[in-house]
PDB file of N, CA and C in Angstrom:
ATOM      1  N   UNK A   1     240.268 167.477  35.717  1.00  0.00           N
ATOM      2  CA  UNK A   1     241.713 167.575  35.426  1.00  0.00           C
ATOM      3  C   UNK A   1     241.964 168.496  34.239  1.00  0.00           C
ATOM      4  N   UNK A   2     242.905 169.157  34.340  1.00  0.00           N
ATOM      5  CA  UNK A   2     242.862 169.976  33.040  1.00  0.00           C
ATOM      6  C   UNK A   2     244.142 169.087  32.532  1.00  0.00           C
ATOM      7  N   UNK A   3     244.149 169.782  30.943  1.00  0.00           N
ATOM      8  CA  UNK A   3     245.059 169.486  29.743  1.00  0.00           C
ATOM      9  C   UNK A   3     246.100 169.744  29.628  1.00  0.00           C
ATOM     10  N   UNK A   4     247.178 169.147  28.903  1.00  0.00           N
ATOM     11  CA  UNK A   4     248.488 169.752  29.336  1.00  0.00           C
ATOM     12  C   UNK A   4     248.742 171.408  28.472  1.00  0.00           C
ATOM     13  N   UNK A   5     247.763 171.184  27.471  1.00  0.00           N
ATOM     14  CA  UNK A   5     247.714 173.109  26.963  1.00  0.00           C
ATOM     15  C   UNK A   5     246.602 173.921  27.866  1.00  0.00           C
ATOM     16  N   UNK A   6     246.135 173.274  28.418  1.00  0.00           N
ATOM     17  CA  UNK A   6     245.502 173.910  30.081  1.00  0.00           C
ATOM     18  C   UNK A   6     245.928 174.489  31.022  1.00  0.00           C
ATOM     19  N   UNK A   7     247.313 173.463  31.252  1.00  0.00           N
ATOM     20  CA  UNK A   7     248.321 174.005  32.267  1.00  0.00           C
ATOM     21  C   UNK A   7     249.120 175.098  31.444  1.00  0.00           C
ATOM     22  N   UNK A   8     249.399 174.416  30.409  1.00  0.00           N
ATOM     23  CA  UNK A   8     250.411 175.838  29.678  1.00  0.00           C
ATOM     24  C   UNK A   8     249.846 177.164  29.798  1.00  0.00           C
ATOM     25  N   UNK A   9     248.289 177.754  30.075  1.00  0.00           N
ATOM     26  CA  UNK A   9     247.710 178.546  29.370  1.00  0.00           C
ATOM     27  C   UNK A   9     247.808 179.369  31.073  1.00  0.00           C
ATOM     28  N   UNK A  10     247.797 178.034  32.132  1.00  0.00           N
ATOM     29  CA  UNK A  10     247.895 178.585  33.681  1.00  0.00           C
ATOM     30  C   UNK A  10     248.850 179.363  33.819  1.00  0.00           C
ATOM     31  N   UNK A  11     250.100 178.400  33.547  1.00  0.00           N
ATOM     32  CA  UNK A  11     251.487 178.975  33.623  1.00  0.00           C
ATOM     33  C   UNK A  11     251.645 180.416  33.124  1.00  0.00           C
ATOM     34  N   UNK A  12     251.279 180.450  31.942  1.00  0.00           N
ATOM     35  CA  UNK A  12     251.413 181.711  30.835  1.00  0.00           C
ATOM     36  C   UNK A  12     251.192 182.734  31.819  1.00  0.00           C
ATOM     37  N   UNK A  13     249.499 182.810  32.057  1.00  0.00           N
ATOM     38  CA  UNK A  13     249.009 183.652  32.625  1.00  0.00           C
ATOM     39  C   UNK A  13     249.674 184.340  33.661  1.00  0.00           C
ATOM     40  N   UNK A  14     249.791 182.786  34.959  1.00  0.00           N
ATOM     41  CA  UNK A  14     250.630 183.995  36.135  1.00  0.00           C
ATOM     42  C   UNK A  14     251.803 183.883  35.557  1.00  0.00           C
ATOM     43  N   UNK A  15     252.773 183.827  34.544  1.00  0.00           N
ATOM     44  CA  UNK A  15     253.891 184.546  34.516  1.00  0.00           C
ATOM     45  C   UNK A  15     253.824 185.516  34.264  1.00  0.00           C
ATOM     46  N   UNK A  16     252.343 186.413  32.860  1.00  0.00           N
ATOM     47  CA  UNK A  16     252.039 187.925  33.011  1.00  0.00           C
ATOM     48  C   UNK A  16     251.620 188.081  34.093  1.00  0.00           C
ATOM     49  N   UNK A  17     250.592 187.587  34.840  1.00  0.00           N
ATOM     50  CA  UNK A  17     250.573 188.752  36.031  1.00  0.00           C
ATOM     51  C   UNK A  17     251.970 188.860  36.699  1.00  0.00           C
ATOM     52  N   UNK A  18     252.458 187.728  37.476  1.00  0.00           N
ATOM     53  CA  UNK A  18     253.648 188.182  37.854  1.00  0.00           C
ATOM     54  C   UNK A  18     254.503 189.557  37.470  1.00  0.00           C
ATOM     55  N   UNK A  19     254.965 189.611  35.771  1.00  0.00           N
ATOM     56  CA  UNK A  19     255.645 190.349  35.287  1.00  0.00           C
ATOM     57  C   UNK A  19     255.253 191.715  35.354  1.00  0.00           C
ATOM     58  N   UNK A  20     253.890 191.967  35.267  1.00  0.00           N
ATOM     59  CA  UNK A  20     252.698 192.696  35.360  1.00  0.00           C
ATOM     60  C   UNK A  20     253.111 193.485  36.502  1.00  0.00           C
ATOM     61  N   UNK A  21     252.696 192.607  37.563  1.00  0.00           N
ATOM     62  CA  UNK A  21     252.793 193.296  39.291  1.00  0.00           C
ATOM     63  C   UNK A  21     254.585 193.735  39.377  1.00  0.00           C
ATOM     64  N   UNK A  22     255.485 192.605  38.674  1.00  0.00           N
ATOM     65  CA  UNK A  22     256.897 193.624  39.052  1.00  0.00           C
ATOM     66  C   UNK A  22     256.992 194.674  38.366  1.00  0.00           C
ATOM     67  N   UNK A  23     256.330 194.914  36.921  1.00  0.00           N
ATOM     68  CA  UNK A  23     256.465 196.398  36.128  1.00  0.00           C
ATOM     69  C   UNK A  23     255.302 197.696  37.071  1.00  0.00           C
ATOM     70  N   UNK A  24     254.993 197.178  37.365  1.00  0.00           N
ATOM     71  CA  UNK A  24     253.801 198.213  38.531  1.00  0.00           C
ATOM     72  C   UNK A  24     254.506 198.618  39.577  1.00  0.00           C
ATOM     73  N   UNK A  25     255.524 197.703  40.615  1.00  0.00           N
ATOM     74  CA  UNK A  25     256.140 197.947  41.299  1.00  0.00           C
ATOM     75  C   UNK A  25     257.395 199.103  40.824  1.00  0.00           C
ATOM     76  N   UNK A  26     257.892 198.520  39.262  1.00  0.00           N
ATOM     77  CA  UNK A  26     258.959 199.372  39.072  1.00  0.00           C
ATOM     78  C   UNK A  26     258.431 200.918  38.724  1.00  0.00           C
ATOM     79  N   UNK A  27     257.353 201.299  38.072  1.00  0.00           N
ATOM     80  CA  UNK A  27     256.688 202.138  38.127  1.00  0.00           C
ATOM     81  C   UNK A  27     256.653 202.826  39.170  1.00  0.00           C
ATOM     82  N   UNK A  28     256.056 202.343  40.034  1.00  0.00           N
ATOM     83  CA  UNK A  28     255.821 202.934  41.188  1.00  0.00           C
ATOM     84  C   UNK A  28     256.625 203.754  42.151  1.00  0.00           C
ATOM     85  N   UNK A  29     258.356 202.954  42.058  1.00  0.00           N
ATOM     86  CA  UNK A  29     259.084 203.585  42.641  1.00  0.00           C
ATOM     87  C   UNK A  29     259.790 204.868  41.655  1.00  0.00           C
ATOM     88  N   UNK A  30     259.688 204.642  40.765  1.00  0.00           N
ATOM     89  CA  UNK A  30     260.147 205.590  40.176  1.00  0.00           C
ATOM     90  C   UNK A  30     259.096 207.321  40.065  1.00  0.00           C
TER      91      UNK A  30
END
């Protein structure tokens, strides 16, 4: 089971990648 600053550290993460892959996308089209 992970920790609840375990999960925080999950969350964190894919919210950069997320943000990550939409700034790549916006890149891209431009």
């Amino acid at each position: 089971m992970l920790t609840p600053s375990g999960m925080t550290i999950v969350v964190v993460m894919k919210g950069f990648a997320a943000l990550h892959g939409l700034v790549s996308v916006a890149a891209g089209k431009k």
